[in-house]
N, C-alpha and C. Protein backbone atom coordinates (compact mmCIF):
# COMPACT_ATOMS: atom_id res chain seq x y z
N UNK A 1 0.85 -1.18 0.00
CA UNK A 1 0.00 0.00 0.00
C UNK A 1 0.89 1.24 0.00
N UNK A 2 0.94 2.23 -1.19
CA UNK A 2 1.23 3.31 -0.82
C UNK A 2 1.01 4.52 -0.14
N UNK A 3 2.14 4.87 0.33
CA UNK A 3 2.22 6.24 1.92
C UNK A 3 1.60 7.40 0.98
N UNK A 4 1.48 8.13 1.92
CA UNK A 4 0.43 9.72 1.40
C UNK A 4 1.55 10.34 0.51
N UNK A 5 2.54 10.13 0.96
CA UNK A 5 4.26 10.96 0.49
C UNK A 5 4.31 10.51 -0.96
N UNK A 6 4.30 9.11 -1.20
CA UNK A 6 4.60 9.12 -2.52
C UNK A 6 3.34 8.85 -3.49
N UNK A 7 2.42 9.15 -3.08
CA UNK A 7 1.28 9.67 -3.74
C UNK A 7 1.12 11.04 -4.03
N UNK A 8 1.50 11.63 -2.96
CA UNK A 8 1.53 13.00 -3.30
C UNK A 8 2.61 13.72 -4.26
N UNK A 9 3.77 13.05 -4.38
CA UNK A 9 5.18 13.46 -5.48
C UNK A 9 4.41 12.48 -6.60
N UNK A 10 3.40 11.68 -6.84
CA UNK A 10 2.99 11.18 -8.38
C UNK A 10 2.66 12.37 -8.61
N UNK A 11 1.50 13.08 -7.85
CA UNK A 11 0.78 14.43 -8.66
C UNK A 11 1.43 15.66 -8.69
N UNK A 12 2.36 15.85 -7.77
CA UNK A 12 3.36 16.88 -7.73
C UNK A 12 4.24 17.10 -9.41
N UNK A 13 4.51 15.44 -9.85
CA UNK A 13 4.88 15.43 -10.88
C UNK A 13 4.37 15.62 -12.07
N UNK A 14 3.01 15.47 -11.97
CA UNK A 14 2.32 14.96 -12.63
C UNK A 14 1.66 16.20 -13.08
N UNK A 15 1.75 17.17 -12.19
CA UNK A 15 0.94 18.60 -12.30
C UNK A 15 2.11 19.70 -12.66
N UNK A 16 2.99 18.84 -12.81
CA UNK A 16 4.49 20.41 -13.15
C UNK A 16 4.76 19.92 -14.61
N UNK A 17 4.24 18.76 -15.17
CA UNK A 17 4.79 18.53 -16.70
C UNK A 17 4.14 19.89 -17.75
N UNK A 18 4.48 19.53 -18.50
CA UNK A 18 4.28 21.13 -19.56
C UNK A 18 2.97 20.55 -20.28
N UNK A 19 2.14 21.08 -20.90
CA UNK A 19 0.91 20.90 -21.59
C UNK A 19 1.18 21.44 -22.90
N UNK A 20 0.33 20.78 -23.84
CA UNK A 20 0.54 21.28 -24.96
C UNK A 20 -0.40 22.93 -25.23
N UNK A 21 -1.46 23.14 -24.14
CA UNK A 21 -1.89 24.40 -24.04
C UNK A 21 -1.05 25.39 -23.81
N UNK A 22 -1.46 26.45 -24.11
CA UNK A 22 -0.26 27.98 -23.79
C UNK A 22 -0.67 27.85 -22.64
N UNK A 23 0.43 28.79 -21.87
CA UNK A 23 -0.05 29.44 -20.01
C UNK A 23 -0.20 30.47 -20.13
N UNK A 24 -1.21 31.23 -19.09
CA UNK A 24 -1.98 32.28 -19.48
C UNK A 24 -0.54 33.50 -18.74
N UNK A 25 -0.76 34.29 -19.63
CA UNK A 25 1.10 35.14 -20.01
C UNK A 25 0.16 36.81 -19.71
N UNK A 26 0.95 37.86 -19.27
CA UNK A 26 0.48 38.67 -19.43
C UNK A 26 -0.35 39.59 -20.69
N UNK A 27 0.12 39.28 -22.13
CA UNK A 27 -0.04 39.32 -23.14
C UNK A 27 -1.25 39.45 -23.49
N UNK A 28 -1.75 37.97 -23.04
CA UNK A 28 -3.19 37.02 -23.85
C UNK A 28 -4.21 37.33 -22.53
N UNK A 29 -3.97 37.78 -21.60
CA UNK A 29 -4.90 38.09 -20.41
C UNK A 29 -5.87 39.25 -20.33
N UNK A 30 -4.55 40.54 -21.06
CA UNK A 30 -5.27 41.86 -20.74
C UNK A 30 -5.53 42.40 -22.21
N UNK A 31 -6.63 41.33 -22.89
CA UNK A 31 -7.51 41.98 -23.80
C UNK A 31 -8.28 43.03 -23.58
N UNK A 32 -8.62 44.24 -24.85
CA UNK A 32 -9.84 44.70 -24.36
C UNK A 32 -10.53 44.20 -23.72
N UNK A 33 -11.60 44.54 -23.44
CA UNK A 33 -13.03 44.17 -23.14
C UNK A 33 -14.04 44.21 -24.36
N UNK A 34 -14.85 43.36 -24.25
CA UNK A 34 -15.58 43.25 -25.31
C UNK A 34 -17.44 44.34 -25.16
N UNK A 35 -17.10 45.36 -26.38
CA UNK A 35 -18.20 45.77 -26.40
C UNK A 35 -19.44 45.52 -26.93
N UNK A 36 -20.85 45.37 -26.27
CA UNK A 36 -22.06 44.99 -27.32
C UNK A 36 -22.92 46.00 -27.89
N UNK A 37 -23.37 46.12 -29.19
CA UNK A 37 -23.77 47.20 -29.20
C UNK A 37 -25.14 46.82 -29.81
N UNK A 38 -25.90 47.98 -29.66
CA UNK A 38 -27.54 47.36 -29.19
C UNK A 38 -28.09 47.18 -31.11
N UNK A 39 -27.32 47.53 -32.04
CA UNK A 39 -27.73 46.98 -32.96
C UNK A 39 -26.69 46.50 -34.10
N UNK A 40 -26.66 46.60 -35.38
CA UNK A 40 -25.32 45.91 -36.09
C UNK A 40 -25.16 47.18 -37.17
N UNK A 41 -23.75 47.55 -36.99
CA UNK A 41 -23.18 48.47 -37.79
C UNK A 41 -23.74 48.39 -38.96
N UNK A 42 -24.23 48.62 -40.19
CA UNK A 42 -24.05 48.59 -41.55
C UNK A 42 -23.15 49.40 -42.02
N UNK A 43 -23.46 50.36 -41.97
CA UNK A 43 -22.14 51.91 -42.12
C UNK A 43 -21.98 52.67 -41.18
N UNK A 44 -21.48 53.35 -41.23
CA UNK A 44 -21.13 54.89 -40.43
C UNK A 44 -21.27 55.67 -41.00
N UNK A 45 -21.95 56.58 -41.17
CA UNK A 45 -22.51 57.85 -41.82
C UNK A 45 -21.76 58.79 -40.90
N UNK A 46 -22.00 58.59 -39.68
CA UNK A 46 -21.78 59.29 -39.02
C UNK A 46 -20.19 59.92 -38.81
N UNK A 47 -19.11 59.04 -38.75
CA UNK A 47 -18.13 58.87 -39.31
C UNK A 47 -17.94 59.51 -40.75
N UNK A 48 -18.28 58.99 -41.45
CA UNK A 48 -17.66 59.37 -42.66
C UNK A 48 -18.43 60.96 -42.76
N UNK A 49 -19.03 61.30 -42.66
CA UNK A 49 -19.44 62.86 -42.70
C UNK A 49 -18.61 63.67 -41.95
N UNK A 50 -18.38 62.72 -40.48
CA UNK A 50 -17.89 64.09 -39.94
C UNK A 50 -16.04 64.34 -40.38
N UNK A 51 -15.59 63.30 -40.89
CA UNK A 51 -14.25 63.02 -41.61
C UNK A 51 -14.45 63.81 -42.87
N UNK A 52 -15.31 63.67 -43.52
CA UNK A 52 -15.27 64.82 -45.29
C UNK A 52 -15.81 66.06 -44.42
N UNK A 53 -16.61 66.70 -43.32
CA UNK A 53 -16.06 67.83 -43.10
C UNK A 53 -14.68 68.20 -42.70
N UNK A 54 -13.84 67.53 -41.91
CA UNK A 54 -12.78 67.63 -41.24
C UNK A 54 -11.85 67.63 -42.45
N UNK A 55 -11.62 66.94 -43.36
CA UNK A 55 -10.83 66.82 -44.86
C UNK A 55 -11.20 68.36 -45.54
N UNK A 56 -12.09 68.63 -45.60
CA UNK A 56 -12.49 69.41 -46.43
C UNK A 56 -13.30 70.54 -45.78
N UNK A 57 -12.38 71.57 -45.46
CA UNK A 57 -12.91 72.26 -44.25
C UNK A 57 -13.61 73.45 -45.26
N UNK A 58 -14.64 73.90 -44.59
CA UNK A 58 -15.30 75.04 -45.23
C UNK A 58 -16.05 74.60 -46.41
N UNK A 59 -16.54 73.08 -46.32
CA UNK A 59 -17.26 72.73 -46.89
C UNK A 59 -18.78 73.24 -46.93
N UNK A 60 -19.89 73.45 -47.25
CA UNK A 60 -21.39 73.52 -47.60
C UNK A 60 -22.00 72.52 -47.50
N UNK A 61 -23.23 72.46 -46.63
CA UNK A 61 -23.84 70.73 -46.25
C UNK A 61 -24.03 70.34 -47.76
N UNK A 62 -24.30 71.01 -48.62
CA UNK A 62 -24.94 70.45 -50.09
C UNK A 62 -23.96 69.88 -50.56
N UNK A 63 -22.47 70.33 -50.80
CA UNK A 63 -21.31 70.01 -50.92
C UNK A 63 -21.24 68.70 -50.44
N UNK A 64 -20.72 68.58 -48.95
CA UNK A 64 -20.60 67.61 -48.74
C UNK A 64 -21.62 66.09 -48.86
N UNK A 65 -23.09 66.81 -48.76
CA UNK A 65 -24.23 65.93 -49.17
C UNK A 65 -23.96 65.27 -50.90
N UNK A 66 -23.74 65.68 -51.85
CA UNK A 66 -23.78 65.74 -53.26
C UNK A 66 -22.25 64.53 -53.11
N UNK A 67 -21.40 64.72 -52.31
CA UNK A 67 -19.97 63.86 -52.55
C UNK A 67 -20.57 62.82 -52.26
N UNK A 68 -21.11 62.49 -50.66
CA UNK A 68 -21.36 61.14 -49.88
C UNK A 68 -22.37 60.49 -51.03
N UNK A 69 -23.23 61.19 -51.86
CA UNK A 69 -24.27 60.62 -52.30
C UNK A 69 -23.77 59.40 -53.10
N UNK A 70 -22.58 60.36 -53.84
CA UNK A 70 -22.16 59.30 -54.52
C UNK A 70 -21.51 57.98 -54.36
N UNK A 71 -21.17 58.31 -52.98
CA UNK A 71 -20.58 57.02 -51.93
C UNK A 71 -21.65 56.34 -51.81
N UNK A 72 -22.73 56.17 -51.62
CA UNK A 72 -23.94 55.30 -51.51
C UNK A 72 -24.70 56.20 -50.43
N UNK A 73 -24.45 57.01 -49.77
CA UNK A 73 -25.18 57.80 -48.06
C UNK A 73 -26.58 58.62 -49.01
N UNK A 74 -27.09 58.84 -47.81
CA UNK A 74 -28.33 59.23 -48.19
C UNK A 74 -28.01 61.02 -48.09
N UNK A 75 -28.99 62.29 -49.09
CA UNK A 75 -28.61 63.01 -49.02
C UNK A 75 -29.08 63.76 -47.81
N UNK A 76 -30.47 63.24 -47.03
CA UNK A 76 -31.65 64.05 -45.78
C UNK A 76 -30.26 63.44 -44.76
N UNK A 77 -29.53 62.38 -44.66
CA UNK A 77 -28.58 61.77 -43.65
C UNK A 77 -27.89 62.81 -43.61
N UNK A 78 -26.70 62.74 -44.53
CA UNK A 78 -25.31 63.70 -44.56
C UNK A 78 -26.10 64.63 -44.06
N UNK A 79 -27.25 65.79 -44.36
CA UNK A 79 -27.35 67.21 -43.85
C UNK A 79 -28.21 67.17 -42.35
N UNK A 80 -28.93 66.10 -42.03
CA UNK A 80 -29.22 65.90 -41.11
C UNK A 80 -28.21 65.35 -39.74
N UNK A 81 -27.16 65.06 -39.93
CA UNK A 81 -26.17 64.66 -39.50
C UNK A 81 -24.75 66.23 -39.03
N UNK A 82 -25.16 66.73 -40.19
CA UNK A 82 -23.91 67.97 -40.05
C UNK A 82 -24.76 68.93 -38.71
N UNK A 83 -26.26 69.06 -38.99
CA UNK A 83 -26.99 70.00 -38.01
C UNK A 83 -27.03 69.53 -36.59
N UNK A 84 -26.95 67.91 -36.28
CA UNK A 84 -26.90 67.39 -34.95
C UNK A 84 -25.71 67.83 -34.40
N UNK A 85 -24.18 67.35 -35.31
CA UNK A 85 -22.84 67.39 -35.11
C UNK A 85 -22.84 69.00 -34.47
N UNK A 86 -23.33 69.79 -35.00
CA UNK A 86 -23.45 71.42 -34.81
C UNK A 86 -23.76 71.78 -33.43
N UNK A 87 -24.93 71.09 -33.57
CA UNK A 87 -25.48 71.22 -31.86
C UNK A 87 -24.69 70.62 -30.81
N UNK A 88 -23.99 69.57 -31.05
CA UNK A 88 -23.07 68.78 -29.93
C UNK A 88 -22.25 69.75 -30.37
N UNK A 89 -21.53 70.42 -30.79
CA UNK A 89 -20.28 71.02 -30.97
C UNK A 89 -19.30 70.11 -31.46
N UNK A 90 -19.51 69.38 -32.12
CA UNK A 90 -18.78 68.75 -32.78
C UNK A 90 -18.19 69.61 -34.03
N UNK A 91 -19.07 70.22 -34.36
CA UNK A 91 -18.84 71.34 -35.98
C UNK A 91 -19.10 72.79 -35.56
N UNK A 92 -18.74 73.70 -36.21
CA UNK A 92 -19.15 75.14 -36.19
C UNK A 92 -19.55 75.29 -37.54
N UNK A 93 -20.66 76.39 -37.68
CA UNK A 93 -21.19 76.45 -39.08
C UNK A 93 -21.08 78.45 -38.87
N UNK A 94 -20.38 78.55 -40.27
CA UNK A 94 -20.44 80.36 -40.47
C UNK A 94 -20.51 80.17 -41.84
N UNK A 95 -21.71 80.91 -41.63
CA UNK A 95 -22.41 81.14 -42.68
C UNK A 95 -23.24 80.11 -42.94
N UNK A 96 -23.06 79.36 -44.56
CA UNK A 96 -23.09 78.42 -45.11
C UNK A 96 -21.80 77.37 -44.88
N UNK A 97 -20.81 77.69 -43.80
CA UNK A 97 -19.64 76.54 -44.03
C UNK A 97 -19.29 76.14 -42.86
N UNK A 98 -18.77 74.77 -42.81
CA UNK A 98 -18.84 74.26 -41.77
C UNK A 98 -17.49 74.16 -41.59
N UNK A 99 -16.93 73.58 -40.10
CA UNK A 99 -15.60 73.32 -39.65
C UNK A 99 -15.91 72.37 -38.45
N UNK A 100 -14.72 71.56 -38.36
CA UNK A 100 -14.73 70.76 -37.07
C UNK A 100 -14.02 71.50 -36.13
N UNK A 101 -14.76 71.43 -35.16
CA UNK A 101 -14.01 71.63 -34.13
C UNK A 101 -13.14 70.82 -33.05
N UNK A 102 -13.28 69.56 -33.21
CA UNK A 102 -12.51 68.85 -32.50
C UNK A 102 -11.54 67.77 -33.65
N UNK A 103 -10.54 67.56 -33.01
CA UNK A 103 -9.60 66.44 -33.66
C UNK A 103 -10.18 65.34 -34.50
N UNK A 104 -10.81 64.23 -33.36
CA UNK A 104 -11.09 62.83 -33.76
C UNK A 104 -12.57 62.88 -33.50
N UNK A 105 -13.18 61.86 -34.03
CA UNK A 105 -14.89 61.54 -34.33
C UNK A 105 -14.63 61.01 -33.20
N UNK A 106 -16.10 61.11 -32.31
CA UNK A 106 -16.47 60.96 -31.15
C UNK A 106 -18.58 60.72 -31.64
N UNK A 107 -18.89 59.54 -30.56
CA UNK A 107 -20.17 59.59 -31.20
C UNK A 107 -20.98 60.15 -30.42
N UNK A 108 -22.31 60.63 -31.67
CA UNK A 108 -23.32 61.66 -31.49
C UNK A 108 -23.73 60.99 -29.91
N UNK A 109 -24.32 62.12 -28.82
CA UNK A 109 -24.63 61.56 -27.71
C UNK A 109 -26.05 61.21 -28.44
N UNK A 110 -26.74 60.39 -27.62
CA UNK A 110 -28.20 60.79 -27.72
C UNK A 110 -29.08 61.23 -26.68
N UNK A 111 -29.71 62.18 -27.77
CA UNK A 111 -30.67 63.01 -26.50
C UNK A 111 -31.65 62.24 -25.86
N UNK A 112 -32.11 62.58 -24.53
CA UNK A 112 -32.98 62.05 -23.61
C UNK A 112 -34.36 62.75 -23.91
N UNK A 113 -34.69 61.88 -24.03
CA UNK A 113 -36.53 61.86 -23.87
C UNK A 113 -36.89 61.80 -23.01
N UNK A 114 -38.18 63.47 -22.69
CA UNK A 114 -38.75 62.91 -21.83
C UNK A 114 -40.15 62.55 -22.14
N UNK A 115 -40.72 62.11 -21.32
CA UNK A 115 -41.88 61.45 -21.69
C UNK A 115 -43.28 62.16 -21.45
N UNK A 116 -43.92 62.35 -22.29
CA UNK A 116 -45.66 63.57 -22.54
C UNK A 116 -45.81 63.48 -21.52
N UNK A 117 -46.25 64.37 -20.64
CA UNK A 117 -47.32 64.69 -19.64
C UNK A 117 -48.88 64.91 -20.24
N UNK A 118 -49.55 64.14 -19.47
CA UNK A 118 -51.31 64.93 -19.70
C UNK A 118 -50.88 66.28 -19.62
N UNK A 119 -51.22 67.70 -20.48
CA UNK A 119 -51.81 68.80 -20.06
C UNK A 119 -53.09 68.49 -19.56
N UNK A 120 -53.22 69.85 -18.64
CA UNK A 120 -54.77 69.66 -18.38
C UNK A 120 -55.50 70.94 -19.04
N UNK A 121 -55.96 70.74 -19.72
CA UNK A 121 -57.29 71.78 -20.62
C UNK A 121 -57.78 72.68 -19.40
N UNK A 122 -57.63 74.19 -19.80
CA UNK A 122 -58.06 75.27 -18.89
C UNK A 122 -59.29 75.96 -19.77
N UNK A 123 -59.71 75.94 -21.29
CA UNK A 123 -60.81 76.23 -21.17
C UNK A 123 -61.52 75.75 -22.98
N UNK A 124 -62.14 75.86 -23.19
CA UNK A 124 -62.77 75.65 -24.33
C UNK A 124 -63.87 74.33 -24.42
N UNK A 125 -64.29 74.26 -25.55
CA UNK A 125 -65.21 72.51 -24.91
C UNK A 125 -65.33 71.84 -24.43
N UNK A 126 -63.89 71.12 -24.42
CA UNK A 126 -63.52 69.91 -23.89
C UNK A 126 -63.88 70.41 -22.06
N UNK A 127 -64.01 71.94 -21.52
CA UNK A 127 -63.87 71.82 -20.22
C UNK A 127 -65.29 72.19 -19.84
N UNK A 128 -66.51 72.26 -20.39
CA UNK A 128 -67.89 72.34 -20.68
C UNK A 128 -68.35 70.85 -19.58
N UNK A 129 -69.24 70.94 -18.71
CA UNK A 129 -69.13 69.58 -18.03
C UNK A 129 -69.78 69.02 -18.80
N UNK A 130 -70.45 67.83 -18.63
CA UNK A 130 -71.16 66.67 -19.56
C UNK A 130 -72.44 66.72 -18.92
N UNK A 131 -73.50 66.41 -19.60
CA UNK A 131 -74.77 66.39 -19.03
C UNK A 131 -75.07 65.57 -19.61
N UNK A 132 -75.48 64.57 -18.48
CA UNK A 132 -76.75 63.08 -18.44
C UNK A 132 -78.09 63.59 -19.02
N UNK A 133 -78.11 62.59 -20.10
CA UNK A 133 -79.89 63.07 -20.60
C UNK A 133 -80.74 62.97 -19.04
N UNK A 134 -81.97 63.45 -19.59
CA UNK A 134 -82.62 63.12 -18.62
C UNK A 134 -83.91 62.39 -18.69
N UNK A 135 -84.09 61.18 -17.61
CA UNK A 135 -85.11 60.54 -18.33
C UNK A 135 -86.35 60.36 -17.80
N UNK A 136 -87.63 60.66 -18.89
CA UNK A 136 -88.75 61.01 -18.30
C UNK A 136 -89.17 60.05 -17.36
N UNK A 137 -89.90 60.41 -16.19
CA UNK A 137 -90.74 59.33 -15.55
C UNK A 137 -91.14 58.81 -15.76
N UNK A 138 -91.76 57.15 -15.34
CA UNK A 138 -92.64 56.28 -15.50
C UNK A 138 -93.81 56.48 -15.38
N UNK A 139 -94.81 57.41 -15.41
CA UNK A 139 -96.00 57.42 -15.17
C UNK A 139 -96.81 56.63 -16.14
N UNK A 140 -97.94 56.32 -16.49
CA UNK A 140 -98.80 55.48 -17.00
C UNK A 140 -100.02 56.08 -16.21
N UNK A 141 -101.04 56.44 -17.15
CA UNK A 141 -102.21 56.78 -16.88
C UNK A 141 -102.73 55.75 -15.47
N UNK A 142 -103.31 56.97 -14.83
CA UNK A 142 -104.15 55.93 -13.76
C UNK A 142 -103.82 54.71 -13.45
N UNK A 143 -102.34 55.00 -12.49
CA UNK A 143 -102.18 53.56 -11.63
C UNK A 143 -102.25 53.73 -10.21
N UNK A 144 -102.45 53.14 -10.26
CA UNK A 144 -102.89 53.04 -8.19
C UNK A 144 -101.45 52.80 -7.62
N UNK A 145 -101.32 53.09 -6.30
CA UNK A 145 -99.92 52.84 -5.90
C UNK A 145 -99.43 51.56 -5.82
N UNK A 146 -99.96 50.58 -5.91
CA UNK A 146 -99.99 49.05 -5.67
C UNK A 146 -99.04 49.10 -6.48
N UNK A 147 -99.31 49.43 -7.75
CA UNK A 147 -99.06 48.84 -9.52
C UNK A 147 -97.63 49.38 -9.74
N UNK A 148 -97.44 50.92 -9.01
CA UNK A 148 -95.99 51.69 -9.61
C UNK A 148 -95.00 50.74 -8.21
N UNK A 149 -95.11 50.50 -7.20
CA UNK A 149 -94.53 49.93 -6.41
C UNK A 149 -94.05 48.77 -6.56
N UNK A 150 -94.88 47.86 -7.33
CA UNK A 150 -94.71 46.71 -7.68
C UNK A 150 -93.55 46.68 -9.21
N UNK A 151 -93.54 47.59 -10.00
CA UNK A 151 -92.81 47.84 -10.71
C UNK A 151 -91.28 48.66 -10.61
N UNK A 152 -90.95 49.08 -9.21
CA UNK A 152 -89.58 49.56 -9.03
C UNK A 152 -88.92 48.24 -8.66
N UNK A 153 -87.55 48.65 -9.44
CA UNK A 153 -86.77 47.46 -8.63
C UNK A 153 -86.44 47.75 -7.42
N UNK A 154 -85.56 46.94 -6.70
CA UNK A 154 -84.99 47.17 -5.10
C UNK A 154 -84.37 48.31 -4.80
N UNK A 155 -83.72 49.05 -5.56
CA UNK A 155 -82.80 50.14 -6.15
C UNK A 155 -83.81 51.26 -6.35
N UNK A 156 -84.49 51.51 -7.15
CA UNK A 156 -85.26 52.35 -6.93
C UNK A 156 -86.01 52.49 -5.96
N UNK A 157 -86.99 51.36 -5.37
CA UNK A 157 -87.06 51.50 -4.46
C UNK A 157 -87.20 52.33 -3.07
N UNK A 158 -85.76 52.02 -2.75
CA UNK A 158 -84.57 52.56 -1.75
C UNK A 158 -84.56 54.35 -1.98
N UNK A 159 -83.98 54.23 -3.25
CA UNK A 159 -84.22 56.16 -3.73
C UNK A 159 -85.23 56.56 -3.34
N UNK A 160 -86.35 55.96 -3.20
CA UNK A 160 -87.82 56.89 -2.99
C UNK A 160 -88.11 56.89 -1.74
N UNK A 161 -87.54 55.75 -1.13
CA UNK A 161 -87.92 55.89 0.54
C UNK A 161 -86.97 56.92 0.74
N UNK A 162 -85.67 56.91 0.27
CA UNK A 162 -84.85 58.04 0.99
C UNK A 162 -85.15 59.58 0.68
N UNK A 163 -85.59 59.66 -0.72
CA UNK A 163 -86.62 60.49 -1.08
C UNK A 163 -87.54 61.18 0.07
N UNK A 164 -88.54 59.90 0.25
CA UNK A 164 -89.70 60.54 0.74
C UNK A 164 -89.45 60.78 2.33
N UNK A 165 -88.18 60.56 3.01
CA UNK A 165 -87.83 60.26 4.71
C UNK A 165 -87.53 62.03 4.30
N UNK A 166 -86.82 62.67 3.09
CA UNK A 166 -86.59 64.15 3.15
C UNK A 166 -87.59 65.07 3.42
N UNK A 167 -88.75 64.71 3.09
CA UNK A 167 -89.84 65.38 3.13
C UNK A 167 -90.78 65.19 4.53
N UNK A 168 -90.84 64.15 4.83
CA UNK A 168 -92.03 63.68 5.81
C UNK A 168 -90.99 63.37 7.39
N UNK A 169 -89.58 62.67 6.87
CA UNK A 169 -88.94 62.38 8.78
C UNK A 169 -89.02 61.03 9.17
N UNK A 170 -89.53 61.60 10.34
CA UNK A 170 -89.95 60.82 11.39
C UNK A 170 -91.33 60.82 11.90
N UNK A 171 -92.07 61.24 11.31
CA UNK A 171 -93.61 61.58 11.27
C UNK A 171 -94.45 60.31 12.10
């Protein structure tokens, strides 16, 4: 029967031989990180616009719209794109011409939404209250009280006694 000792130098040995796997090295460890992004690139418009302003400074959105077109970009994109870039400060526009203002493309933030509130209507129709038709009584020629009593439901009823306790009490 073997001792704990030389059981333990089998795996001692056994765990220091070399593998045909790599060992994890500083190198292969400190990858980026992997980013997900919530849909799949097709192009960059966004990119490439704000690069042919930056190339071509003192360009005209039509200008630069009329080049990309021919790249395949749409022309409402490119000029819709230069007016966002504007507002982030990404671009300055004088006049008709644009310029970058920063070095490297950085992406458009997106703006926050907020979400409708009810207004509440202060006057016109809509603040007119609503009125319940109104509906004529049940009368029927010459009925005796037997006959209209016998014809309320439980519900009505009730309304008429509370009705009639306003008028008469405790009598």
């Amino acid at each position: 029967m073997p001792t704990i000792q030389e059981e333990m130098s089998k795996v001692l040995s056994e765990w220091e031989k070399p593998t045909s796997e790599p060992q994890p090295t500083e190198t292969n460890t400190m990858t980026a990180p992997k980013t997900t992004h919530p849909f799949n690139v097709t192009n960059n418009i966004t990119r490439v616009t704000f690069d042919y302003v930056k190339n071509h400074a003192g360009t005209t959105a039509t200008q630069a719209a009329t080049a990309l077109v021919q790249r395949g970009y749409k022309h409402s994109s490119v000029t819709s794109l230069m007016a966002q870039m504007t507002r982030q400060g990404m671009m300055r526009k004088e006049g008709f011409k644009y310029y970058v203002t920063q070095a490297e493309y950085t992406p458009i933030k997106a703006k926050r939404v907020a979400k409708a509130t009810k207004k509440e209507i202060t006057g016109g129709i809509a603040t007119l209250p609503k009125v319940k038709p109104v509906q004529a009584p049940r009368v029927e020629a010459k009925q005796t009280v037997q006959e209209m009593i016998d014809k309320l439901t439980l519900r009505e009823a009730r309304e008429l006694y509370n009705e009639l306790y306003k008028y008469f009490g405790d009598e």
